[in-house]
C-alpha atoms as a PDB file:
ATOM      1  CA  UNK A   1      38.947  57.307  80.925  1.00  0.00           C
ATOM      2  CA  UNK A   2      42.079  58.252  78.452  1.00  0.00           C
ATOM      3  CA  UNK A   3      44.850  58.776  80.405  1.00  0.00           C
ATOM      4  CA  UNK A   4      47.927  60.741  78.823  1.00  0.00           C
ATOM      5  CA  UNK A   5      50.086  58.004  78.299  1.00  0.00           C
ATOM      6  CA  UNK A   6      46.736  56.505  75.773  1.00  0.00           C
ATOM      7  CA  UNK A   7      47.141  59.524  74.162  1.00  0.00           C
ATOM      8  CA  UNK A   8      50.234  59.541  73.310  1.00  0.00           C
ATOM      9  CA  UNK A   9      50.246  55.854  72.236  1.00  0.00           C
ATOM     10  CA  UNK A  10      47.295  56.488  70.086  1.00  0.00           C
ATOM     11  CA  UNK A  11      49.117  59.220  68.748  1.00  0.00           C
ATOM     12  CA  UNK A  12      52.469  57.461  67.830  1.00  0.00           C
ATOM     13  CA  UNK A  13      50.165  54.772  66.389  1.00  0.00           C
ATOM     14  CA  UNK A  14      48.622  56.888  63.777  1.00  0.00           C
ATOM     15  CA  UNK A  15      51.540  58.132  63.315  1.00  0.00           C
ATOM     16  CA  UNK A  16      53.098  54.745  62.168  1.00  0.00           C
ATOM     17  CA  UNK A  17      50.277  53.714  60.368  1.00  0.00           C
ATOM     18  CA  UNK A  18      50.827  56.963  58.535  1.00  0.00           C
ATOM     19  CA  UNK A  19      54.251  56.566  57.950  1.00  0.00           C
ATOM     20  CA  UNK A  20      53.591  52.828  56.809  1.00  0.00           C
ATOM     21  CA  UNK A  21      50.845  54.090  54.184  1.00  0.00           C
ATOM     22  CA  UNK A  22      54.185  56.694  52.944  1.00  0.00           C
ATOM     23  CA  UNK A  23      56.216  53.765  53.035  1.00  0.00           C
ATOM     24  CA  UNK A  24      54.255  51.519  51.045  1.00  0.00           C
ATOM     25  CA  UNK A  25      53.645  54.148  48.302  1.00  0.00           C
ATOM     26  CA  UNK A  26      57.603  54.414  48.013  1.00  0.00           C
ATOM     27  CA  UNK A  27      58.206  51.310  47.911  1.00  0.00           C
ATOM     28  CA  UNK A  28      56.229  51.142  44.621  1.00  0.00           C
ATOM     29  CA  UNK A  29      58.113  54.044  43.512  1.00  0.00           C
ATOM     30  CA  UNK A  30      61.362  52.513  44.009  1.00  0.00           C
ATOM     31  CA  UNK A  31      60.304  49.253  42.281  1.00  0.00           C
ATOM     32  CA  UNK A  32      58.873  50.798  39.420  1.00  0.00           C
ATOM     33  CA  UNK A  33      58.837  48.078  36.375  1.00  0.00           C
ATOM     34  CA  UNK A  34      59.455  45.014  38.441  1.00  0.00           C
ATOM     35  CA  UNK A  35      56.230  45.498  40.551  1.00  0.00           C
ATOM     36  CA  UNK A  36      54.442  48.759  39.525  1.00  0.00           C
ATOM     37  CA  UNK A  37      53.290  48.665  36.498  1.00  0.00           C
ATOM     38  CA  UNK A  38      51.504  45.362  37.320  1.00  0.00           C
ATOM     39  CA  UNK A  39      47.767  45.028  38.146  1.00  0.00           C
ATOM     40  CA  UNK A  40      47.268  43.417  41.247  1.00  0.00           C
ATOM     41  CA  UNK A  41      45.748  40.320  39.424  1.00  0.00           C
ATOM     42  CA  UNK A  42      48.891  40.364  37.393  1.00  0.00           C
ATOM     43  CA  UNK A  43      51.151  40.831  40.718  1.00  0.00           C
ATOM     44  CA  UNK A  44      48.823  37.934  42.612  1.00  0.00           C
ATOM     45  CA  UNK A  45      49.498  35.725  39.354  1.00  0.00           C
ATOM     46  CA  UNK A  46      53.322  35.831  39.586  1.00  0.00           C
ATOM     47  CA  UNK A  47      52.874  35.025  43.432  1.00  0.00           C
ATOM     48  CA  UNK A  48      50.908  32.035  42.906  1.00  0.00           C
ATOM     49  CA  UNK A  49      53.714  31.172  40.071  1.00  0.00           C
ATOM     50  CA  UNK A  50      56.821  31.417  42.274  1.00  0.00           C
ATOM     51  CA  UNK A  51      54.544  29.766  45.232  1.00  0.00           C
ATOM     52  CA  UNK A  52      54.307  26.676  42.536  1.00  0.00           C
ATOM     53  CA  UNK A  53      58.067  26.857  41.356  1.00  0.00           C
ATOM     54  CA  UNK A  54      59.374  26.589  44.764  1.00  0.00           C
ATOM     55  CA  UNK A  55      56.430  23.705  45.602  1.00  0.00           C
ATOM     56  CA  UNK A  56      57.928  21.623  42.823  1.00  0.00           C
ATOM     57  CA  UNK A  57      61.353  22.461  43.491  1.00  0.00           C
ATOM     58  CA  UNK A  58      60.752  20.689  47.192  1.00  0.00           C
ATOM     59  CA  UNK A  59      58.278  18.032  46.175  1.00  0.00           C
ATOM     60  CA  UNK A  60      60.748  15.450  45.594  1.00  0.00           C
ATOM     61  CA  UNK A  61      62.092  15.778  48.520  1.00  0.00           C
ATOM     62  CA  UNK A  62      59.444  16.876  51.027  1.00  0.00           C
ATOM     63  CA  UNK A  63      55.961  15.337  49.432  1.00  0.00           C
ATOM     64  CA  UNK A  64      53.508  17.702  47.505  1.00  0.00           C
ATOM     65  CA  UNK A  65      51.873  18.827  50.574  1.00  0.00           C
ATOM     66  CA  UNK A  66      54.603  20.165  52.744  1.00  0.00           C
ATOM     67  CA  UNK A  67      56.483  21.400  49.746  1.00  0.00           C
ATOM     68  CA  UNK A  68      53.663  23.435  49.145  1.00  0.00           C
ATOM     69  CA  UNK A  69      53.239  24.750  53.067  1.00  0.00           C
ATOM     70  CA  UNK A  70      57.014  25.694  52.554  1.00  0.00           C
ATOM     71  CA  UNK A  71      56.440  27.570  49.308  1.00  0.00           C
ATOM     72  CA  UNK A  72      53.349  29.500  51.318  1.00  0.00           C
ATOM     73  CA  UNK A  73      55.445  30.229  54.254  1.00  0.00           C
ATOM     74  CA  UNK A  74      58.059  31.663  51.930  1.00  0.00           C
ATOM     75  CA  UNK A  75      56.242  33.343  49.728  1.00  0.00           C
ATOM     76  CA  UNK A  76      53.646  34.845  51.779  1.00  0.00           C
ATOM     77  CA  UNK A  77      55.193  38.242  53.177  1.00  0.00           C
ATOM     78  CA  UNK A  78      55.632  39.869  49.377  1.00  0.00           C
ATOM     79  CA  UNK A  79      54.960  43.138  50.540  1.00  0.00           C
ATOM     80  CA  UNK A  80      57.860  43.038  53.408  1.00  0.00           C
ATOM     81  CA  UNK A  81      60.367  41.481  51.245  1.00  0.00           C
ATOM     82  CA  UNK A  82      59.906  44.591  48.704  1.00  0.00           C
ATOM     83  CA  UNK A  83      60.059  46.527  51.295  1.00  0.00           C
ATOM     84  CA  UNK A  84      63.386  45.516  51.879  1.00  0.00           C
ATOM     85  CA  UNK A  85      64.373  45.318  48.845  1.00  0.00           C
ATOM     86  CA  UNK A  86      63.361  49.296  47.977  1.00  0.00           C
ATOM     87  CA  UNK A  87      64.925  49.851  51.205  1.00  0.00           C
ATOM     88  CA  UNK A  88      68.166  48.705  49.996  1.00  0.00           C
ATOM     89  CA  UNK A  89      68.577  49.961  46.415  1.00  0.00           C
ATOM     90  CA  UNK A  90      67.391  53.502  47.398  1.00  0.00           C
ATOM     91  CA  UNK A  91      67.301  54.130  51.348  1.00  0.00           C
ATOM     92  CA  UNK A  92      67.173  57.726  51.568  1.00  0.00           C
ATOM     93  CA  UNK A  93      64.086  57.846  50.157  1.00  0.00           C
ATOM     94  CA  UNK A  94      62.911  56.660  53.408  1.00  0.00           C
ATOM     95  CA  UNK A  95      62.002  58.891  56.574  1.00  0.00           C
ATOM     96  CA  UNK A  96      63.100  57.061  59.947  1.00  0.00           C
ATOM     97  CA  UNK A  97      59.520  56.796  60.676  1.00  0.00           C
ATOM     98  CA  UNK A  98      58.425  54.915  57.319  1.00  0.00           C
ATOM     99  CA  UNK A  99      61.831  53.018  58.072  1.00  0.00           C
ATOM    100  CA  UNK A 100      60.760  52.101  61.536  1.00  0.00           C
ATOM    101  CA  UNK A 101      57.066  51.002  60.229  1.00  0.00           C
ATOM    102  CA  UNK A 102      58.477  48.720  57.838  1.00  0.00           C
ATOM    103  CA  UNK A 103      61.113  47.233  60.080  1.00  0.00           C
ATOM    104  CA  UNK A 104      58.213  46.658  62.349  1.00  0.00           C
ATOM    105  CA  UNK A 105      55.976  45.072  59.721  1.00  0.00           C
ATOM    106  CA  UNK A 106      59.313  42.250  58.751  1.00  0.00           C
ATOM    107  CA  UNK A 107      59.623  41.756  62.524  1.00  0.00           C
ATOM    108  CA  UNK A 108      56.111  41.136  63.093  1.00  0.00           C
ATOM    109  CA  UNK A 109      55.431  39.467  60.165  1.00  0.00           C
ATOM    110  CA  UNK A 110      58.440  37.399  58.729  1.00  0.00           C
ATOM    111  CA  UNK A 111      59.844  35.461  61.413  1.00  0.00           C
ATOM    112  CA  UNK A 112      57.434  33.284  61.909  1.00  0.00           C
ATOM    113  CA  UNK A 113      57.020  32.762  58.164  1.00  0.00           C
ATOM    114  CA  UNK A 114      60.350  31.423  57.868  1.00  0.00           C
ATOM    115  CA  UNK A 115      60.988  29.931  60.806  1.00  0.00           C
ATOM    116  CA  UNK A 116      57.529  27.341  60.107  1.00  0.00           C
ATOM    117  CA  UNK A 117      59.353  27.157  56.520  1.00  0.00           C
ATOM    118  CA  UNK A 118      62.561  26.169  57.917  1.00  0.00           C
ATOM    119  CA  UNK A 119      60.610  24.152  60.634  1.00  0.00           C
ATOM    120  CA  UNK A 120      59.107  22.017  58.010  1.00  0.00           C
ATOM    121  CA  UNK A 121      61.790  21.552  56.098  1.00  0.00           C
ATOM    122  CA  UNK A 122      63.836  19.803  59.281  1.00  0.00           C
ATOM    123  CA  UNK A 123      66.537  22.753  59.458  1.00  0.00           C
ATOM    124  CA  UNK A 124      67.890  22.876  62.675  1.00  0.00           C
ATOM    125  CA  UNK A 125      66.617  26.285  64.424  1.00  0.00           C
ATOM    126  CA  UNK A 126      69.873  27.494  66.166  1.00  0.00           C
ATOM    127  CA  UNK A 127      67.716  29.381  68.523  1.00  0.00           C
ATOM    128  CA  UNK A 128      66.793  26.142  69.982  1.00  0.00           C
ATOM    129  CA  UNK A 129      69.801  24.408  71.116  1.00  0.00           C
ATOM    130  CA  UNK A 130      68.928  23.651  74.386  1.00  0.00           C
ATOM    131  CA  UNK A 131      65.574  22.397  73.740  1.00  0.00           C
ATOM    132  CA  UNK A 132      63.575  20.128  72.055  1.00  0.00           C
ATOM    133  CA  UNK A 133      61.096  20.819  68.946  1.00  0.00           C
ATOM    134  CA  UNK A 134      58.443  18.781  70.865  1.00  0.00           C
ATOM    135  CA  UNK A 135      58.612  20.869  74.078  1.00  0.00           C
ATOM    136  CA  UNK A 136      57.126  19.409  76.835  1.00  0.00           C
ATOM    137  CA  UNK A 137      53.982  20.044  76.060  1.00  0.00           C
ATOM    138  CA  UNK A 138      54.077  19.732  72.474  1.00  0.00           C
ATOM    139  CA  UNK A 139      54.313  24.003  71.846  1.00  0.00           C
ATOM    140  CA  UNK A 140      56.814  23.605  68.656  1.00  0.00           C
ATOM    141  CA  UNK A 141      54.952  20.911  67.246  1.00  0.00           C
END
């Protein structure tokens, strides 16, 4: 049985997703020439590029294969970081809604991204202080 309060969250749901769709196609809009006008192949290619420049950046110091888990960590939320980017150069283009989806999608999304990168790369995660990377039972490792 739905009760009203599934309703509603089904509701505000669709409602993001909606608003994430809008946001997305803005986003494009606002990046016209750096992004747009790309294929996807084309946009996928200059991923997989900056993915390898930041692998051999690191491979000196880290070793080839964690340079090139860092590079996928940092290069792998594309879509949120020109989010925030169109976001930035042209905000009112953006409806609190699409604002809020996107937001979401970074929050969601990101963090763990660069907090494995920075992981990896033996940065100390502030956050942490108090405890140990290894955990007691092993749950940062």
């Amino acid at each position: 049985m739905t009760t009203r309060a599934d309703e509603r969250l089904r509701r505000r749901l669709e409602r993001l997703e909606a608003a994430r769709r809008s946001m997305r196609r803005k986003v494009e809009e606002v990046l016209v020439g750096s992004r747009s006008e790309l294929s996807a192949p084309a946009r996928l290619r200059r991923q997989r590029a900056a993915r390898r420049a930041i692998a051999g950046a690191l491979a000196g110091r880290e070793g080839a294969g964690r340079a090139r888990e860092i590079a996928f960590h940092l290069c792998d939320w594309f879509e949120e970081a020109a989010f925030l980017v169109a976001l930035q150069l042209d905000p009112g283009r953006f409806s609190e809604l699409e604002i809020e989806a996107g937001v979401s999608d970074l929050l969601a999304y990101v963090l763990d991204h660069v907090w494995e990168a920075a992981r990896m790369a033996g940065y100390p995660l502030p956050c942490l202080e108090d405890e140990s990377l290894d955990g007691e039972e092993g749950e940062y490792s």
